[in-house]
C-alpha atoms as a PDB file:
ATOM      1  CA  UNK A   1     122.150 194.073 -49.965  1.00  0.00           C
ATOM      2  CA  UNK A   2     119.640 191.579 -49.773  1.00  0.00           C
ATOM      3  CA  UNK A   3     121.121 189.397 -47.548  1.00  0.00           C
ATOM      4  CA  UNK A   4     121.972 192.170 -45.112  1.00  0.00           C
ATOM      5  CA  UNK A   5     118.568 192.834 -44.611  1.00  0.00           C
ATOM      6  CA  UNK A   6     117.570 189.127 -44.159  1.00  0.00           C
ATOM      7  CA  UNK A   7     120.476 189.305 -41.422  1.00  0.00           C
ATOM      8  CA  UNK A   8     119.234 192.128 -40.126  1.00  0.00           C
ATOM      9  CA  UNK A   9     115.584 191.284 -40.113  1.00  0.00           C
ATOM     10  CA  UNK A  10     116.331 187.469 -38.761  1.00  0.00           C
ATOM     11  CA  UNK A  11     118.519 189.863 -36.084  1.00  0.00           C
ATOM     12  CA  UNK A  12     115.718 191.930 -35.093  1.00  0.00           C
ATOM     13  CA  UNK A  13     113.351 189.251 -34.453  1.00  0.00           C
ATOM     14  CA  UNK A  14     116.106 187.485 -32.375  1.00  0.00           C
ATOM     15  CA  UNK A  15     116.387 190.469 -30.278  1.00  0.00           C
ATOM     16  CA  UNK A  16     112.805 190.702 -29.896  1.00  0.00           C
ATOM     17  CA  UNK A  17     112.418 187.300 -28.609  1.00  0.00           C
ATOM     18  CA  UNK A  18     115.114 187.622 -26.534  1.00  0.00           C
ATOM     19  CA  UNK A  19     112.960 190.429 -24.687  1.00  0.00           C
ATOM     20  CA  UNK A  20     109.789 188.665 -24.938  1.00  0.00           C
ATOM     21  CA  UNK A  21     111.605 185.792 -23.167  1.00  0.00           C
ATOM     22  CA  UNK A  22     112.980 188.139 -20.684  1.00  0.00           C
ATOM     23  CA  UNK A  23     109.725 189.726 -19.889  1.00  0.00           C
ATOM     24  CA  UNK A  24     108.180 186.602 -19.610  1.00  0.00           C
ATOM     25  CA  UNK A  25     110.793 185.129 -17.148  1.00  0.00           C
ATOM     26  CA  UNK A  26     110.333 188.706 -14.628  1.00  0.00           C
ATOM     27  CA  UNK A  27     106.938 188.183 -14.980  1.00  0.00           C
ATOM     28  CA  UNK A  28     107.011 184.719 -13.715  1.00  0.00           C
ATOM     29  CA  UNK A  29     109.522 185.708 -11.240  1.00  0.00           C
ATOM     30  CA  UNK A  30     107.004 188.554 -10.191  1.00  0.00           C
ATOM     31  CA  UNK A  31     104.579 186.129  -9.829  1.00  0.00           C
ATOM     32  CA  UNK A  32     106.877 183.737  -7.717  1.00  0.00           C
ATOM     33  CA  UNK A  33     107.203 186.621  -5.396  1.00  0.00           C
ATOM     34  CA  UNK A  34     103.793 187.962  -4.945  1.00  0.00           C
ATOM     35  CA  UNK A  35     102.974 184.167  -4.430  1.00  0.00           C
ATOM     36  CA  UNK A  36     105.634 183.859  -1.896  1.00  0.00           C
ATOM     37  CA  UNK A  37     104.516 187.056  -0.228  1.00  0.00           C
ATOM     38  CA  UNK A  38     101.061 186.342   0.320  1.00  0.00           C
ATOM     39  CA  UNK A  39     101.883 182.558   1.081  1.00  0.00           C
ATOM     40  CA  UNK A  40     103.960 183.712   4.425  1.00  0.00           C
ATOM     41  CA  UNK A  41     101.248 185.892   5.735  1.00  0.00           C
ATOM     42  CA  UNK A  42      98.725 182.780   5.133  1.00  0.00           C
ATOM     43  CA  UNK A  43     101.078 180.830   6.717  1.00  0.00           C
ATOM     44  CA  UNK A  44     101.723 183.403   9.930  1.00  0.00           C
ATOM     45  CA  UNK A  45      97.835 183.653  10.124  1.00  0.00           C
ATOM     46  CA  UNK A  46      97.220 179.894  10.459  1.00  0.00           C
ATOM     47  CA  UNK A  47      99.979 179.478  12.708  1.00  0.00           C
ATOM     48  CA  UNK A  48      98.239 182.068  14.445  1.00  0.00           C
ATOM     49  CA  UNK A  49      95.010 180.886  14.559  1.00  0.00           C
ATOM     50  CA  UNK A  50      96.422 177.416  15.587  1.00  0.00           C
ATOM     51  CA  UNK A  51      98.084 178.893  18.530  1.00  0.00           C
ATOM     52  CA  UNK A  52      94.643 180.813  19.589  1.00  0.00           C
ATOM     53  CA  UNK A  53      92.754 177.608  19.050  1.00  0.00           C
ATOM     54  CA  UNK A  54      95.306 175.853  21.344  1.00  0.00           C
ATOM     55  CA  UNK A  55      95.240 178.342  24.100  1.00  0.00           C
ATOM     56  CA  UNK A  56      91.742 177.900  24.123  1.00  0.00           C
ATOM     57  CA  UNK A  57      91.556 174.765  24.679  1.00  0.00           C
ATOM     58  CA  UNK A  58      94.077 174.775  27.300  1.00  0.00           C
ATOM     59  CA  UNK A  59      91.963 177.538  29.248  1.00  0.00           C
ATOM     60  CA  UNK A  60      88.843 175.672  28.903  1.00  0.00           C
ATOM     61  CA  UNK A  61      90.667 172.566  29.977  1.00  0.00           C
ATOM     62  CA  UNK A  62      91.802 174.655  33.109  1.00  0.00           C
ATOM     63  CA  UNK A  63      87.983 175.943  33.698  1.00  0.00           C
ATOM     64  CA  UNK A  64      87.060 172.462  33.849  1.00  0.00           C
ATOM     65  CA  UNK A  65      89.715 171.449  36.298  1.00  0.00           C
ATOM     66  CA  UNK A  66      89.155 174.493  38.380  1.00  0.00           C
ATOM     67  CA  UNK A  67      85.242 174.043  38.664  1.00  0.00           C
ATOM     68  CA  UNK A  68      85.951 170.233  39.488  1.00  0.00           C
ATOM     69  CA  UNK A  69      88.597 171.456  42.040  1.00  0.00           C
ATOM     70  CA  UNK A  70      86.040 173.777  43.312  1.00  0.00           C
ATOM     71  CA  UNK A  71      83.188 171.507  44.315  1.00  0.00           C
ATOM     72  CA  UNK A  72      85.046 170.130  47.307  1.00  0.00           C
ATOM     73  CA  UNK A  73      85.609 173.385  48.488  1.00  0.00           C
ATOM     74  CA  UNK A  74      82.186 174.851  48.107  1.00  0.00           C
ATOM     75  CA  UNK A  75      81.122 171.640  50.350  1.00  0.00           C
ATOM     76  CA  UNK A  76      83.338 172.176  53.139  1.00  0.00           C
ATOM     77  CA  UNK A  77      82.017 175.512  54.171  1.00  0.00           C
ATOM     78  CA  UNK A  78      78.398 174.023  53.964  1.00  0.00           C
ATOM     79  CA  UNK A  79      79.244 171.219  56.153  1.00  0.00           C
ATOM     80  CA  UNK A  80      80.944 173.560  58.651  1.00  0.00           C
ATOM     81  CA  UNK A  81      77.552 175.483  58.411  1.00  0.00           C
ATOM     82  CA  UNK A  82      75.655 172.960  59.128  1.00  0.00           C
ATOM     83  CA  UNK A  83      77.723 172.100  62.168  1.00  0.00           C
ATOM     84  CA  UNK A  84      77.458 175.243  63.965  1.00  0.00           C
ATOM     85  CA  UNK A  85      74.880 175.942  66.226  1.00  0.00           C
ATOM     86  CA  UNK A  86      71.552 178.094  65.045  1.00  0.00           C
ATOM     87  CA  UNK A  87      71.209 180.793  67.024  1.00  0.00           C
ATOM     88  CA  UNK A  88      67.783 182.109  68.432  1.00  0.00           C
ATOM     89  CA  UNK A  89      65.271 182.275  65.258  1.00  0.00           C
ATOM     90  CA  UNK A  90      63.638 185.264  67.539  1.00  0.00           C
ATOM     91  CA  UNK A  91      59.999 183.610  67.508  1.00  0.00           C
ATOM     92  CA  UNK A  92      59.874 183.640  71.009  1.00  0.00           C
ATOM     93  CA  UNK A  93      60.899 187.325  71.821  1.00  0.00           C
ATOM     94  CA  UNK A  94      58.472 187.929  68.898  1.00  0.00           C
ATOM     95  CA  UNK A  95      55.520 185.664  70.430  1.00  0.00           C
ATOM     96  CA  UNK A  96      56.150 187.769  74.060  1.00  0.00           C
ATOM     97  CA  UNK A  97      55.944 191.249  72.388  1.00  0.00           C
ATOM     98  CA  UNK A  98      52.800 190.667  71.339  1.00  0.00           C
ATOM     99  CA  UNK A  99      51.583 189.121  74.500  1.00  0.00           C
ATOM    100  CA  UNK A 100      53.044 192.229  75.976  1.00  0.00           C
ATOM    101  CA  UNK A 101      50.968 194.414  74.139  1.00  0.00           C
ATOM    102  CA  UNK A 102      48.239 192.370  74.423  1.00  0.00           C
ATOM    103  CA  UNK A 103      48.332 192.194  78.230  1.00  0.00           C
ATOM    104  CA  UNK A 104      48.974 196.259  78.602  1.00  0.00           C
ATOM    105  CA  UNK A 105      45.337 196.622  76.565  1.00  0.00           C
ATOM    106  CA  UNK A 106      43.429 194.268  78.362  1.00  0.00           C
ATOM    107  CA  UNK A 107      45.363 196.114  82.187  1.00  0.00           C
ATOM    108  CA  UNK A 108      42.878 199.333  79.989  1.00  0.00           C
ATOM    109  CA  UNK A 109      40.249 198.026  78.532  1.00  0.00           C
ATOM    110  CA  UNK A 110      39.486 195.319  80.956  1.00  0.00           C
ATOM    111  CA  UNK A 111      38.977 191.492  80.995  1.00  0.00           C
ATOM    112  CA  UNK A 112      36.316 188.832  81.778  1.00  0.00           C
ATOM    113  CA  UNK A 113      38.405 188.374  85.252  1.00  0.00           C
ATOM    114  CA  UNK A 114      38.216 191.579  86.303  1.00  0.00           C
ATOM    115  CA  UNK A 115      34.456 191.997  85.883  1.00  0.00           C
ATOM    116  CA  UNK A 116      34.119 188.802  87.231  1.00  0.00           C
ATOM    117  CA  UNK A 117      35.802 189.175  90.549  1.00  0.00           C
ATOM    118  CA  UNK A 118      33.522 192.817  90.703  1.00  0.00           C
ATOM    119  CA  UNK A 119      30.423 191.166  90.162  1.00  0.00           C
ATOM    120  CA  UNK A 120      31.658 188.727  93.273  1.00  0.00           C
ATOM    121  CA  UNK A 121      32.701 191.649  95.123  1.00  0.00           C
ATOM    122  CA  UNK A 122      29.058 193.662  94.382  1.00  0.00           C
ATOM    123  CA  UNK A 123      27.355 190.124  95.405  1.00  0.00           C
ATOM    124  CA  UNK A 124      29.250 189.745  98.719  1.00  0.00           C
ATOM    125  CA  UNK A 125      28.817 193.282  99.821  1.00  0.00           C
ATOM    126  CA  UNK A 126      24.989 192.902  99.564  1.00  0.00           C
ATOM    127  CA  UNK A 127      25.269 190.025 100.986  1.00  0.00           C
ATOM    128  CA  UNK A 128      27.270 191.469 104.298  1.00  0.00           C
ATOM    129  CA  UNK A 129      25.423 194.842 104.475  1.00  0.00           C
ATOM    130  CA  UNK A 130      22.044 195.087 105.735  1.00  0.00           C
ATOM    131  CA  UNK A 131      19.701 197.154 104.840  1.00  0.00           C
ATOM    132  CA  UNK A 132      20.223 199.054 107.603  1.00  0.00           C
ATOM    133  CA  UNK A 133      23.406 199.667 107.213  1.00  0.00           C
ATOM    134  CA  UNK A 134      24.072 203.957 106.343  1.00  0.00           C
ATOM    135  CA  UNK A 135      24.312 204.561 102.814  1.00  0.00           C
ATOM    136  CA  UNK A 136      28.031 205.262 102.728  1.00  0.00           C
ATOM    137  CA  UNK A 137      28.611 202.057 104.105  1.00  0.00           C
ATOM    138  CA  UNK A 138      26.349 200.946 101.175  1.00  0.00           C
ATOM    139  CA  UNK A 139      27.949 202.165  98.915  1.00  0.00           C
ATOM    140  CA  UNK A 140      31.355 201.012  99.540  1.00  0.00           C
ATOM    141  CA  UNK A 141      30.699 198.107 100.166  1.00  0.00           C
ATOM    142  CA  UNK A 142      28.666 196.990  97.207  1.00  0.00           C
ATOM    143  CA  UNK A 143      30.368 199.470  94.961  1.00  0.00           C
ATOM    144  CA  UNK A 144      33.731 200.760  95.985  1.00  0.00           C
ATOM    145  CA  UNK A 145      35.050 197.302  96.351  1.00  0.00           C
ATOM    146  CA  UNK A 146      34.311 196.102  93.424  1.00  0.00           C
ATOM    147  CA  UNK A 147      35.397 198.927  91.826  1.00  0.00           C
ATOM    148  CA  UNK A 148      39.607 198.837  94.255  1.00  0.00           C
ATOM    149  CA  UNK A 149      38.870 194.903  93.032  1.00  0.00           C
ATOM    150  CA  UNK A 150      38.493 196.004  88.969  1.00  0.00           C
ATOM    151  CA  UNK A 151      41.399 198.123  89.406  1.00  0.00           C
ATOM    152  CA  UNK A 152      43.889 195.839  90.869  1.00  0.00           C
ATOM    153  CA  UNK A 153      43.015 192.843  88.251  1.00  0.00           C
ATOM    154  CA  UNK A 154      43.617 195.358  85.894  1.00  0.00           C
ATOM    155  CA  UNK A 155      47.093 196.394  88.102  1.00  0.00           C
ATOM    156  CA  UNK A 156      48.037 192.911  87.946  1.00  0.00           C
ATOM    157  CA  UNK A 157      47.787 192.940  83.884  1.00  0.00           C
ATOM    158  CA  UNK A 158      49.380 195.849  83.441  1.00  0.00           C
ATOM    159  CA  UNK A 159      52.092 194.475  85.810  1.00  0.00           C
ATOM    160  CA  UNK A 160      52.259 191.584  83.862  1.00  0.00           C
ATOM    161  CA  UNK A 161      52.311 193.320  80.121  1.00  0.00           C
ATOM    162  CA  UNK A 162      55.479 195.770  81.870  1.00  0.00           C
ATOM    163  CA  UNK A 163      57.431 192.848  82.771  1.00  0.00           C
ATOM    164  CA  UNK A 164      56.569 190.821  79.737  1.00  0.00           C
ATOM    165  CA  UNK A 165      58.119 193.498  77.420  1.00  0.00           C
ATOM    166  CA  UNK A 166      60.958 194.052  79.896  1.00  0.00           C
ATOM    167  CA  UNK A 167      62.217 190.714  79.503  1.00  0.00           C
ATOM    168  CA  UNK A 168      62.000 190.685  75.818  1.00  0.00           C
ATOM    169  CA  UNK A 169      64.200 193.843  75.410  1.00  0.00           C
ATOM    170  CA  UNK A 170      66.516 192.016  77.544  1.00  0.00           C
ATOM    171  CA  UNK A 171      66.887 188.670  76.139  1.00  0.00           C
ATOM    172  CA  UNK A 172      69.793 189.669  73.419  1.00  0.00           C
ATOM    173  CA  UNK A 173      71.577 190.434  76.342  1.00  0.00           C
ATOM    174  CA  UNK A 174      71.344 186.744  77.512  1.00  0.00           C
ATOM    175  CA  UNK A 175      71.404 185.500  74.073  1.00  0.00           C
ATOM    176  CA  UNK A 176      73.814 184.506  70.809  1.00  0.00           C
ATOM    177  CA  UNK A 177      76.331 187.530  71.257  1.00  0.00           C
ATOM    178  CA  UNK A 178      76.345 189.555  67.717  1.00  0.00           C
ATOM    179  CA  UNK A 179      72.717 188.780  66.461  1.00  0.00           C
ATOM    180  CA  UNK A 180      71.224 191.998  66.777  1.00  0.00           C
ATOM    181  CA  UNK A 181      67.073 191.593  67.508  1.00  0.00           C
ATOM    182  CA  UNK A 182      64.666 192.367  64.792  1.00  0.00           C
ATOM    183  CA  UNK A 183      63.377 195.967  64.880  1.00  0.00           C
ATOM    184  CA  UNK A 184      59.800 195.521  64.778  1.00  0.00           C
ATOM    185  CA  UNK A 185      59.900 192.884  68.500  1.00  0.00           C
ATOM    186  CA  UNK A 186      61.894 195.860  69.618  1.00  0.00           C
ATOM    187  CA  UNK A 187      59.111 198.180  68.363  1.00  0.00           C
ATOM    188  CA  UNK A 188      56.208 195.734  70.184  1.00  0.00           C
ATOM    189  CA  UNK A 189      57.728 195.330  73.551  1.00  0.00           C
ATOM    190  CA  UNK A 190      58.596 198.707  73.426  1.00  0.00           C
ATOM    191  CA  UNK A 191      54.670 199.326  73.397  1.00  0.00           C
ATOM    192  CA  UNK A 192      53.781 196.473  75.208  1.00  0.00           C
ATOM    193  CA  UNK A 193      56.264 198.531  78.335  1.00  0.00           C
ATOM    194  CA  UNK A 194      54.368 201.444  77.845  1.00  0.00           C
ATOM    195  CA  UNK A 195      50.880 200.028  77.739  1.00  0.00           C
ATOM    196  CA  UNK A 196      52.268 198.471  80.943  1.00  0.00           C
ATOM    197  CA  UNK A 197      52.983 201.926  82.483  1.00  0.00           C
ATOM    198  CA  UNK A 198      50.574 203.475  81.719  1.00  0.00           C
ATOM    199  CA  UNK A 199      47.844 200.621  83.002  1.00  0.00           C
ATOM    200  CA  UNK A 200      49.938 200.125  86.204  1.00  0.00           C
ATOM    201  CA  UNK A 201      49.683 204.138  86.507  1.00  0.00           C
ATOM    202  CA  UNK A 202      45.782 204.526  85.869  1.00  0.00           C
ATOM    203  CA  UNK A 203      45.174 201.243  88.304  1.00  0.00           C
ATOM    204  CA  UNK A 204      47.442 202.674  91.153  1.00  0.00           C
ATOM    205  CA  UNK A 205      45.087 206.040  90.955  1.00  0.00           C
ATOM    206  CA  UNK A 206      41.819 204.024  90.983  1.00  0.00           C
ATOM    207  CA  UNK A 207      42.433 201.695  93.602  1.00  0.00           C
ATOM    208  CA  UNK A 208      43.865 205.143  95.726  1.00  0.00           C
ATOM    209  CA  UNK A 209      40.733 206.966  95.233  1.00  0.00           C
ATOM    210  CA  UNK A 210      42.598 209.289  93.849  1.00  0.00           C
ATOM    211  CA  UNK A 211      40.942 208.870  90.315  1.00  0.00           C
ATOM    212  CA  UNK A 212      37.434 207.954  89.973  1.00  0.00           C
ATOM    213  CA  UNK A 213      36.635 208.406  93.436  1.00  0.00           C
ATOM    214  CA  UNK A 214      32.959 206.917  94.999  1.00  0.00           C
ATOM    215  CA  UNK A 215      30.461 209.662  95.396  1.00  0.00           C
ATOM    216  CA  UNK A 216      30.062 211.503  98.583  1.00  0.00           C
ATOM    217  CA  UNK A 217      26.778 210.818 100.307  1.00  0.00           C
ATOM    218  CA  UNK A 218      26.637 213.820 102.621  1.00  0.00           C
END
């Protein structure tokens, strides 16, 4: 009886090691695996990130080569700029707009010219009309014709200011073809022509009598 149990005690322990050792050797197997397992994904993700790292390198190796290929290019169409022609810079139509204008208020205001040329006219017709000479002929002679002369200096500048702006709003037409003209010369001759008119208009009345007309002396 006694040595049945030993047997069967030295039996059960046996067993029991035999499932601690098998336990032991899943475990470790378990182990292998999840080691395995989370070794390959690792190993995908470097690869990975070794293959990103690579591409960009290549694509900043291409930027590189593609800015460095660039620079030639970006000089050719400056050189080919600088070898065509400039077309008008539109200072001078600018420059004769203003004179236009400038002429057109001086044909309506009046200038040192114009009064000068009266005060010559006054002085020769009291120097050519005696003093007894009627009074109309007094008159227009010492003031009418200075008065026809005031009016066709200030003609003449209105003349002058009409034409002026006339040949600004034309010079595109004799110009660079496709380089519009800035607005605001348009804008100036465009007033500078009307001062014009309008001068030329008031001048033509004056010197006609039909505007301002001497005094009668009836």
């Amino acid at each position: 009886m006694g040595t049945k149990t030993v047997d069967g005690a030295g039996t059960g322990a046996e067993a029991k090691n035999d499932q601690t050792a098998t336990g032991e050797t899943a475990t470790d197997q378990t182990a292998a695996e999840v080691t395995e397992a989370a070794a390959g994904p690792e190993g995908e993700v470097s690869a990975e990130a070794a293959e990103a790292k690579d591409a960009r390198e290549a694509e900043q190796s291409a930027e590189e080569t593609g800015e460095t290929d660039d620079e030639p290019a970006d000089d050719e169409p400056a050189a080919l700029t600088e070898d065509e022609p400039a077309g008008p810079s539109g200072v001078g139509q600018g420059a004769g707009a203003v004179v236009s204008v400038a002429l057109g208020l001086v044909s309506l205001t009046g200038g040192w010219i114009g009064t000068v040329a009266a005060a010559r006219e006054t002085l020769i017709g009291q120097l050519q009309t005696s003093s007894s000479a009627s009074v109309a002929k007094q008159v227009k002679e010492v003031y009418g014709d200075a008065w026809a002369t005031t009016a066709l200096w200030a003609g003449l500048f209105a003349l002058a200011a009409l034409l002026t702006g006339v040949v600004v709003l034309a010079r595109p037409a004799f110009g660079a073809p496709g380089k519009p003209q800035a607005p605001w010369i348009k804008s100036v001759a465009w007033a500078g022509v009307a001062l014009g008119v309008i001068g030329l208009l008031l001048a033509v009345l004056k010197y006609s009598d039909a505007l301002l007309a001497l005094p009668s002396t009836s």
